[in-house]
C-alpha atoms as a PDB file:
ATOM      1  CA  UNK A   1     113.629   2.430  36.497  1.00  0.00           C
ATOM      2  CA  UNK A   2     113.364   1.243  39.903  1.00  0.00           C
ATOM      3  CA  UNK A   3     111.768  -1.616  41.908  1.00  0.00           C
ATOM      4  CA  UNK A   4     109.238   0.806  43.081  1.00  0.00           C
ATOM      5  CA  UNK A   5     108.308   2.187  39.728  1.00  0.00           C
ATOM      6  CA  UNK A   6     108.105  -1.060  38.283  1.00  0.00           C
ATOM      7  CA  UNK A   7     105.808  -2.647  40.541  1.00  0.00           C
ATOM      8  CA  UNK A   8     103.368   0.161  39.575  1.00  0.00           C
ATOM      9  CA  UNK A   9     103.696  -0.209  36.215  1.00  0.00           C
ATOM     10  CA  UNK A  10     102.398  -3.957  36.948  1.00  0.00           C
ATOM     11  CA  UNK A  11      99.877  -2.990  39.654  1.00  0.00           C
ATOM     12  CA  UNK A  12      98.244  -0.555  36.992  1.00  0.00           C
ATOM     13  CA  UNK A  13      98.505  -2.846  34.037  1.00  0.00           C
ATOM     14  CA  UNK A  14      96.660  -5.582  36.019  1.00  0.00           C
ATOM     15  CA  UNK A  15      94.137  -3.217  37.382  1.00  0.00           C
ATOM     16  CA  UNK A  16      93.568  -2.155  33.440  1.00  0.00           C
ATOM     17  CA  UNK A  17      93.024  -5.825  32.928  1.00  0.00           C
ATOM     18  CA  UNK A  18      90.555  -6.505  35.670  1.00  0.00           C
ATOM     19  CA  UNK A  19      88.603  -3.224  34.781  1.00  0.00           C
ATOM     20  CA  UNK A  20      87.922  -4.322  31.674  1.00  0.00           C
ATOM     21  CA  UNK A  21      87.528  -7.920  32.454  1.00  0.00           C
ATOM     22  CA  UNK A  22      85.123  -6.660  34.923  1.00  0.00           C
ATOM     23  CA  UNK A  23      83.274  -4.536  32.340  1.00  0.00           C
ATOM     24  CA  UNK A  24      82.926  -7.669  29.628  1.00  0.00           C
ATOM     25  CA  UNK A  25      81.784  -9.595  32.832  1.00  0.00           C
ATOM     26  CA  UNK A  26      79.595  -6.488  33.374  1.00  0.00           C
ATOM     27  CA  UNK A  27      77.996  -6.295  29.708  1.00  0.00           C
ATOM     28  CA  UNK A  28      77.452  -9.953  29.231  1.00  0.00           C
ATOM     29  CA  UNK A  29      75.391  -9.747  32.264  1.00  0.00           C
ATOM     30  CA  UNK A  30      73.358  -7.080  30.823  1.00  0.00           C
ATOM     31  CA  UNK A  31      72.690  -9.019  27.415  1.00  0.00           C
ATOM     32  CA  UNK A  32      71.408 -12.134  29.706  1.00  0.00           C
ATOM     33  CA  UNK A  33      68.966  -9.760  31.667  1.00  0.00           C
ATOM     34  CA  UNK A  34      67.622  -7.945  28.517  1.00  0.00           C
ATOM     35  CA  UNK A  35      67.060 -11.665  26.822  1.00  0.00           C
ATOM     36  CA  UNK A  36      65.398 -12.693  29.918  1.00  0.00           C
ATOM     37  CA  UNK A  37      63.329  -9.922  29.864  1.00  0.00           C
ATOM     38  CA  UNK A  38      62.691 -10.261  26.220  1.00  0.00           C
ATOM     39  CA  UNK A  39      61.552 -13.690  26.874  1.00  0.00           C
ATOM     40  CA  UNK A  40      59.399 -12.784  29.496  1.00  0.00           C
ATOM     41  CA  UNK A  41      57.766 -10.521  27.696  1.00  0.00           C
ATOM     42  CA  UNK A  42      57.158 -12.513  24.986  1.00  0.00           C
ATOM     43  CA  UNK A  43      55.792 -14.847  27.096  1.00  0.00           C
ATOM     44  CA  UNK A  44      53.337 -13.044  29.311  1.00  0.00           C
ATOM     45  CA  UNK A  45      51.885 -11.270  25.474  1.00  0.00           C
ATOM     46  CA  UNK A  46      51.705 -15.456  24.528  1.00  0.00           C
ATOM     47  CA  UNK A  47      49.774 -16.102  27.952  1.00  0.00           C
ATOM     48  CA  UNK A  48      47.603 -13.130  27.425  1.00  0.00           C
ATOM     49  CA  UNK A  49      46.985 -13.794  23.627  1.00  0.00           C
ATOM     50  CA  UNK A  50      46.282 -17.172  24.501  1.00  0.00           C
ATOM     51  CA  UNK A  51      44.151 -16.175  26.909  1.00  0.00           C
ATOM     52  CA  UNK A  52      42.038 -13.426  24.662  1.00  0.00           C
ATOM     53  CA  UNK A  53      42.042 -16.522  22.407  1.00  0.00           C
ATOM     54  CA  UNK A  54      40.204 -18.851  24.822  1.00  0.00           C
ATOM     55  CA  UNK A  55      37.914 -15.906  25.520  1.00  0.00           C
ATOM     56  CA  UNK A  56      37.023 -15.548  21.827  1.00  0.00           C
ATOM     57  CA  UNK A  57      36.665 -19.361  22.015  1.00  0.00           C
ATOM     58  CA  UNK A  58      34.106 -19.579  24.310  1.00  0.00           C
ATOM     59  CA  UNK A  59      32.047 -16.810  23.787  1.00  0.00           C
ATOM     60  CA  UNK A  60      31.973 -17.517  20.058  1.00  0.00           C
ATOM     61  CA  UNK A  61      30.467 -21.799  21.267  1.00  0.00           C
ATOM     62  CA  UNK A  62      28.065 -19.411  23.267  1.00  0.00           C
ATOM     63  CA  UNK A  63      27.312 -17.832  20.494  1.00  0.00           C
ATOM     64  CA  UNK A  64      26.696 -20.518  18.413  1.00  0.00           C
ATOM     65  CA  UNK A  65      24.810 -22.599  20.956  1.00  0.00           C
ATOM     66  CA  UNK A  66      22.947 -19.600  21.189  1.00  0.00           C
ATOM     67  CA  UNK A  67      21.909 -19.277  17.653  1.00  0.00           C
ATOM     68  CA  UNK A  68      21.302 -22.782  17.388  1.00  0.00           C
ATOM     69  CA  UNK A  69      18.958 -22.898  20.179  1.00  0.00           C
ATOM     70  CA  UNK A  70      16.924 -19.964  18.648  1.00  0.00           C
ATOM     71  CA  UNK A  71      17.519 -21.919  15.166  1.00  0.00           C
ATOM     72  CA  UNK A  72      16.681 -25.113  16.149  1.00  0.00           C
ATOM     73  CA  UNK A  73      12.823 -25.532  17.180  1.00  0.00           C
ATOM     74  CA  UNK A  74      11.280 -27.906  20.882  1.00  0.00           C
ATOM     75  CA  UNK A  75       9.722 -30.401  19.709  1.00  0.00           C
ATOM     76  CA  UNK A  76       6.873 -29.293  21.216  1.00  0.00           C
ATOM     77  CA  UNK A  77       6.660 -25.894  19.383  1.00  0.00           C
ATOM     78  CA  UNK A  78       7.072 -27.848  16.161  1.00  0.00           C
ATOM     79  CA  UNK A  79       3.993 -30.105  16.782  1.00  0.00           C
ATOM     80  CA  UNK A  80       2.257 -27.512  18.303  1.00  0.00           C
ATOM     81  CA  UNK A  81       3.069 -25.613  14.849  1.00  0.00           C
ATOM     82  CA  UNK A  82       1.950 -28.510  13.225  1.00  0.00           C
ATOM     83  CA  UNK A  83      -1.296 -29.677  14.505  1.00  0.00           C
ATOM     84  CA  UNK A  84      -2.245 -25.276  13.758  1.00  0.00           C
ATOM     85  CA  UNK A  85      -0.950 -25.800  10.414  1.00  0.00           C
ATOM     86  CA  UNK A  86      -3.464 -29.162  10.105  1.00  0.00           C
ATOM     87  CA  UNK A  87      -5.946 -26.989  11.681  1.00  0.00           C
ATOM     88  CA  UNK A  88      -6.271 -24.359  10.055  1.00  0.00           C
ATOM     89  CA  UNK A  89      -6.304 -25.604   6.613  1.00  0.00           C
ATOM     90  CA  UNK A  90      -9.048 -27.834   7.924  1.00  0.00           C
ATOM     91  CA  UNK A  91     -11.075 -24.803   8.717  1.00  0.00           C
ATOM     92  CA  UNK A  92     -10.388 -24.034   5.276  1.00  0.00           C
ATOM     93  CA  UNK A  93     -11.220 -26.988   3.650  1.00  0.00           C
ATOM     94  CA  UNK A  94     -14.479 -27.338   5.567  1.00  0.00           C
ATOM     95  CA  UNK A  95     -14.981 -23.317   4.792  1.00  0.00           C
ATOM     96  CA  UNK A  96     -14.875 -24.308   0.910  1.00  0.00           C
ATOM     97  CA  UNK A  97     -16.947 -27.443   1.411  1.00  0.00           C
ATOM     98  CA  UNK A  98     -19.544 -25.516   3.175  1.00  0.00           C
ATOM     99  CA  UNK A  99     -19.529 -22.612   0.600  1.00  0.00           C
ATOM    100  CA  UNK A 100     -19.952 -25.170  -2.423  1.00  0.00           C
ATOM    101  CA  UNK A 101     -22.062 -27.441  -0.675  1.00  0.00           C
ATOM    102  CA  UNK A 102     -24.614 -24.103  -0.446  1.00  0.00           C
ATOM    103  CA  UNK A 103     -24.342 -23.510  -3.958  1.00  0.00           C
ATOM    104  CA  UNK A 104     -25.061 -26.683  -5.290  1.00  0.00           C
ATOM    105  CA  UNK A 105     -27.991 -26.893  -2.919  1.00  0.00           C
ATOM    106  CA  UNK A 106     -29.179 -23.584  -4.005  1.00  0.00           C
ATOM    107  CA  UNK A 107     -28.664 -24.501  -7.610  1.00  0.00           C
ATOM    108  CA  UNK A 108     -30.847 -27.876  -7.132  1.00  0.00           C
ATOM    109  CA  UNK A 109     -33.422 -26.232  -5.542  1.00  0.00           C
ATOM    110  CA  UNK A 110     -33.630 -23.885  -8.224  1.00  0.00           C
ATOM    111  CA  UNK A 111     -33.619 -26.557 -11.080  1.00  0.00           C
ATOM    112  CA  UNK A 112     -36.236 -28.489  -8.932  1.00  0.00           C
ATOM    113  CA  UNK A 113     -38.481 -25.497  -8.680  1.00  0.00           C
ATOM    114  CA  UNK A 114     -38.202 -24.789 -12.321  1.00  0.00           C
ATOM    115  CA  UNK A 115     -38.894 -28.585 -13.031  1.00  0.00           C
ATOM    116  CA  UNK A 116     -42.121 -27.991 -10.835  1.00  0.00           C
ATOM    117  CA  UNK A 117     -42.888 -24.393 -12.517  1.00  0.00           C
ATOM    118  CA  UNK A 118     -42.698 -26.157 -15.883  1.00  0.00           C
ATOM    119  CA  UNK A 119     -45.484 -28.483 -15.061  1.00  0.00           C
ATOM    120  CA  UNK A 120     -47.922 -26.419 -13.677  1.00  0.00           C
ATOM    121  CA  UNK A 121     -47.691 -23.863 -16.704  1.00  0.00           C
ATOM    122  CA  UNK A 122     -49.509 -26.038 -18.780  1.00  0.00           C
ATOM    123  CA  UNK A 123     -52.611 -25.640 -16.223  1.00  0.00           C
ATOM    124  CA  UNK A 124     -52.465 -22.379 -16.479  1.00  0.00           C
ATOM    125  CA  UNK A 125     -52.850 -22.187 -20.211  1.00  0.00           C
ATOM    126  CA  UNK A 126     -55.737 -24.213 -19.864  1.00  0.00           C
ATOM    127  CA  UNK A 127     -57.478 -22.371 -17.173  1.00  0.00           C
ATOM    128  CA  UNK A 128     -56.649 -18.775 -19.601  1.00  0.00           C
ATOM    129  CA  UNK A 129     -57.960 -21.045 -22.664  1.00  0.00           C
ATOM    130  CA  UNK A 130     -60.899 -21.762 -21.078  1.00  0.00           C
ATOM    131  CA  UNK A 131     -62.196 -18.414 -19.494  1.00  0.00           C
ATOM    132  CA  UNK A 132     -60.860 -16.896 -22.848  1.00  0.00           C
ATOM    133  CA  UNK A 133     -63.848 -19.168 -24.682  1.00  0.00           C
ATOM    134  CA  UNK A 134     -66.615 -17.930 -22.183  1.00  0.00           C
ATOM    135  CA  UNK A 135     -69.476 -15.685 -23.732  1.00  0.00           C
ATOM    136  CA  UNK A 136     -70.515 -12.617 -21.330  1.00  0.00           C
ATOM    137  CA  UNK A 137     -73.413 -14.520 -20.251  1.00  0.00           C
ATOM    138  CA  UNK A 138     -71.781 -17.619 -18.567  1.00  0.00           C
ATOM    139  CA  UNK A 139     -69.175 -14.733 -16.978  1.00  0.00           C
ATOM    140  CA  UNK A 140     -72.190 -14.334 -14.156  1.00  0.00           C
ATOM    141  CA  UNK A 141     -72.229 -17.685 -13.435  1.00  0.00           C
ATOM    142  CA  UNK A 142     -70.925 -19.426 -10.162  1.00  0.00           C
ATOM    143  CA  UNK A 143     -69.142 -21.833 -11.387  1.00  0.00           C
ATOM    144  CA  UNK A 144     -67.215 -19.428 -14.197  1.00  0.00           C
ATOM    145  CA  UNK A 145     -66.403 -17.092 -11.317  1.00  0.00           C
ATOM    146  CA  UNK A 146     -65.250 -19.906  -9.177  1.00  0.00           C
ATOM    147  CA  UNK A 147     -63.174 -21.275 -11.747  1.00  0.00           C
ATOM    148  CA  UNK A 148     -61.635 -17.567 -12.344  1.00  0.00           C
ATOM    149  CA  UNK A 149     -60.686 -17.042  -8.531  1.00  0.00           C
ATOM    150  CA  UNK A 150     -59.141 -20.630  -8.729  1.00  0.00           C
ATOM    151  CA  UNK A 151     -57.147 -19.066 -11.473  1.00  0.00           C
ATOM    152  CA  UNK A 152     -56.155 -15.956  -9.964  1.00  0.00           C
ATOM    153  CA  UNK A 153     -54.763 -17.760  -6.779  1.00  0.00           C
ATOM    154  CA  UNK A 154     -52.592 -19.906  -8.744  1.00  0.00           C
ATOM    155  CA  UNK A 155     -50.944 -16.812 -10.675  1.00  0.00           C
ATOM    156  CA  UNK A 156     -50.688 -14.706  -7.082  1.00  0.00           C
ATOM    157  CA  UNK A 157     -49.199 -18.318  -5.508  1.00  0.00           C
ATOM    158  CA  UNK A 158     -46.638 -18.694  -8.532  1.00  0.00           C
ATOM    159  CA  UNK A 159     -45.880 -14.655  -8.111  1.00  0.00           C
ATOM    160  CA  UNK A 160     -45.542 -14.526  -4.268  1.00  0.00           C
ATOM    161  CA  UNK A 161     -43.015 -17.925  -5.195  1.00  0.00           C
ATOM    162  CA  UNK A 162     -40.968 -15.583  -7.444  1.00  0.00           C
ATOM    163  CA  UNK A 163     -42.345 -16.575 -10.664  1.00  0.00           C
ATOM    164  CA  UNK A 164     -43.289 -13.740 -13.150  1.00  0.00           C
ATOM    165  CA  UNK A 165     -44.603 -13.041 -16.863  1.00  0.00           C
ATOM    166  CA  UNK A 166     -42.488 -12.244 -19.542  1.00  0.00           C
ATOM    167  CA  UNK A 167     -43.792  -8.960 -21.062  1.00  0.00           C
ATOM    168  CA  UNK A 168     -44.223  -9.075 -24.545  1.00  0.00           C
ATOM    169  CA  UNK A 169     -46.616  -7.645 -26.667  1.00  0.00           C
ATOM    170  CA  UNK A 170     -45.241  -3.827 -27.845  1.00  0.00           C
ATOM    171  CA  UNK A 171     -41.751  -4.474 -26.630  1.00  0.00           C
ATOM    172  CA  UNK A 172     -38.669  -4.597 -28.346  1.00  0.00           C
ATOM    173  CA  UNK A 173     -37.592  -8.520 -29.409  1.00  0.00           C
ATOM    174  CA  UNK A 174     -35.137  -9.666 -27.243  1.00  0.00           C
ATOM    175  CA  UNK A 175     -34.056 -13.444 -28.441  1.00  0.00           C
ATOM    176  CA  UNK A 176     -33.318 -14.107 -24.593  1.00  0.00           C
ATOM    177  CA  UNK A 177     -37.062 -13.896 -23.871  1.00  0.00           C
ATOM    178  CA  UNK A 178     -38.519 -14.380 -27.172  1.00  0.00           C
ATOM    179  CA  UNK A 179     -39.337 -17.240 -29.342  1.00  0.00           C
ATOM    180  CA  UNK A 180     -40.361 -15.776 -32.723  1.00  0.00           C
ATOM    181  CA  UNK A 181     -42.455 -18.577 -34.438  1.00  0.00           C
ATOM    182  CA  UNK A 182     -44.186 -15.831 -36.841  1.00  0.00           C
ATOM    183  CA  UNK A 183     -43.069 -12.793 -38.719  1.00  0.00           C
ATOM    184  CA  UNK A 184     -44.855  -9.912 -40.758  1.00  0.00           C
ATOM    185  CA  UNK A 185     -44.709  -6.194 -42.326  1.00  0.00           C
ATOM    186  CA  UNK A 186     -46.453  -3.475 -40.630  1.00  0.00           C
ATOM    187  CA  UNK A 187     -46.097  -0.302 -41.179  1.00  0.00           C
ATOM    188  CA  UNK A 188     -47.584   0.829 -37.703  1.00  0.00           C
ATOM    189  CA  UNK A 189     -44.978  -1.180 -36.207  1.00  0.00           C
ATOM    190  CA  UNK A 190     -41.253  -0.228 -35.838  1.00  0.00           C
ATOM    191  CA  UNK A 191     -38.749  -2.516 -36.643  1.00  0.00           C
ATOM    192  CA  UNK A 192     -37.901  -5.955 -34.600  1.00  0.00           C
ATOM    193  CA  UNK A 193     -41.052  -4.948 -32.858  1.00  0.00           C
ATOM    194  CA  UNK A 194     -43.565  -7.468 -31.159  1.00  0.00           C
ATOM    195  CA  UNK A 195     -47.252  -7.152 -32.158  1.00  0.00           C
ATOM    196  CA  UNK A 196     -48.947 -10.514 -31.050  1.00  0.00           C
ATOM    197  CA  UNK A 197     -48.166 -12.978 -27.941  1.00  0.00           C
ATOM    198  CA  UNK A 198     -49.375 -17.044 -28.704  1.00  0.00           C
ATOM    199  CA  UNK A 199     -48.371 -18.138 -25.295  1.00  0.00           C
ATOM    200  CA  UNK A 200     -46.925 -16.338 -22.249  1.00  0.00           C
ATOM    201  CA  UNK A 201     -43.628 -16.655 -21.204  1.00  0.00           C
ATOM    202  CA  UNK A 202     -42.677 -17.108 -17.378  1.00  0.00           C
ATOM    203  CA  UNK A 203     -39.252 -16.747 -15.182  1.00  0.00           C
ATOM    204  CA  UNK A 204     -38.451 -17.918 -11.894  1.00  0.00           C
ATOM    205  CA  UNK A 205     -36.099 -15.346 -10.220  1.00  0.00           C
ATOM    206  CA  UNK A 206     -33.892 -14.468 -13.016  1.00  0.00           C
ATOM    207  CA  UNK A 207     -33.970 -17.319 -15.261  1.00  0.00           C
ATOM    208  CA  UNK A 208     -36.447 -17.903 -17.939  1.00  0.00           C
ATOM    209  CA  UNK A 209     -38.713 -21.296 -17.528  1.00  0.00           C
ATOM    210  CA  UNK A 210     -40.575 -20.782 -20.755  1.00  0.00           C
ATOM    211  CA  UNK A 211     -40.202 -18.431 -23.583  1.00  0.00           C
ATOM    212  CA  UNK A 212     -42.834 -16.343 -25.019  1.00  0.00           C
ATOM    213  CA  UNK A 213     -43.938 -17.385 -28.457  1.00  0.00           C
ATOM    214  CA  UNK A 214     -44.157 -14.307 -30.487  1.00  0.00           C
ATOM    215  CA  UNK A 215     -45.254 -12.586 -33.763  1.00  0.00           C
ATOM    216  CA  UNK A 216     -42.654  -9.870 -34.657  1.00  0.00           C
ATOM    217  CA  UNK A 217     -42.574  -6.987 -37.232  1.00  0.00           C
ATOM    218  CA  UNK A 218     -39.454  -7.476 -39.798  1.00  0.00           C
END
């Protein structure tokens, strides 16, 4: 072999050594710029999940201040909520008082009327007692026909007031209107039947003042 040959022999070994020197060079280079470009990556989806993060942050205090606003009540709603509360069961209160007040005024008028009723019953028995024991002559007389209108306005006063007789005589006996102080067989009579009145009962409205004192058919 020659000088000349020789030389090429090293020229082209040491090119084949700095081609391939040149390609390691070459693909080590590439690994660093793919890492780098990894960790970019990596860190621009960090910065933007970071970011979506803080977003989610704040809009979820927003929501919560939100809520809690609409949760939480002014103070001056809640008084005002208060003092309508106070009110209204006031109204109520005085609504109840009024409606029981009436009632027990209704029902002590009523026990003073019947008090009053009771009293002036007694009159009337006398004033039926005594036209009952006038003959058909003294009927004529002034003072029998004066005493008979006297009567006659007291009954239509007592009616027109709301006071009424108890009708007995003929009717069926009835223990709520009735005071049965006699009893007897008749056979014209049916049965539980009364036949003879002593003394008049009277009621005021729907109450009874007095019973009727009766004579009833067994």
């Amino acid at each position: 072999m020659d000088f000349k040959d020789l030389m090429a022999d090293e020229v082209e070994d040491m090119m084949e050594k700095d081609i391939a020197s040149a390609n390691k060079a070459s693909e080590t280079v590439d690994q660093e710029n793919q890492s780098e470009v990894v960790e970019d990556t990596t860190e621009v989806e960090d910065a933007e999940n970071s970011e979506e993060d803080s977003v989610s942050d704040d809009e979820l205090k927003e929501k919560k201040s939100f809520f809690k606003k609409k949760d939480k009540k002014d103070k001056k709603d809640e008084k005002i909520d208060e003092l309508t509360d106070r009110l209204m069961r006031n109204m109520a209160e005085f609504e109840n008082f009024r409606k029981r007040t009436e009632k027990e005024k209704a029902q002590m008028f009523e026990i003073g009327a019947k008090d009053i009723i009771e009293r002036i019953l007694p009159v009337i028995d006398n004033f039926e007692r005594g036209l009952a024991a006038v003959t058909e002559e003294e009927k004529e007389s002034a003072f029998v026909q004066g005493i008979e209108k006297i009567y006659k306005q007291l009954v239509t006063t007592l009616e027109a007031a709301g006071v009424k007789q108890i009708e007995s005589v003929g009717k069926e006996f009835n223990p709520d209107f009735h005071n049965a102080v006699m009893h007897t067989d008749d056979e014209e009579y049916g049965e539980n039947i009364v036949t003879e009145e002593f003394q008049k009962g009277y009621m005021y409205r729907e109450s009874v003042v007095r019973h009727s004192m009766v004579k009833v058919v067994n």
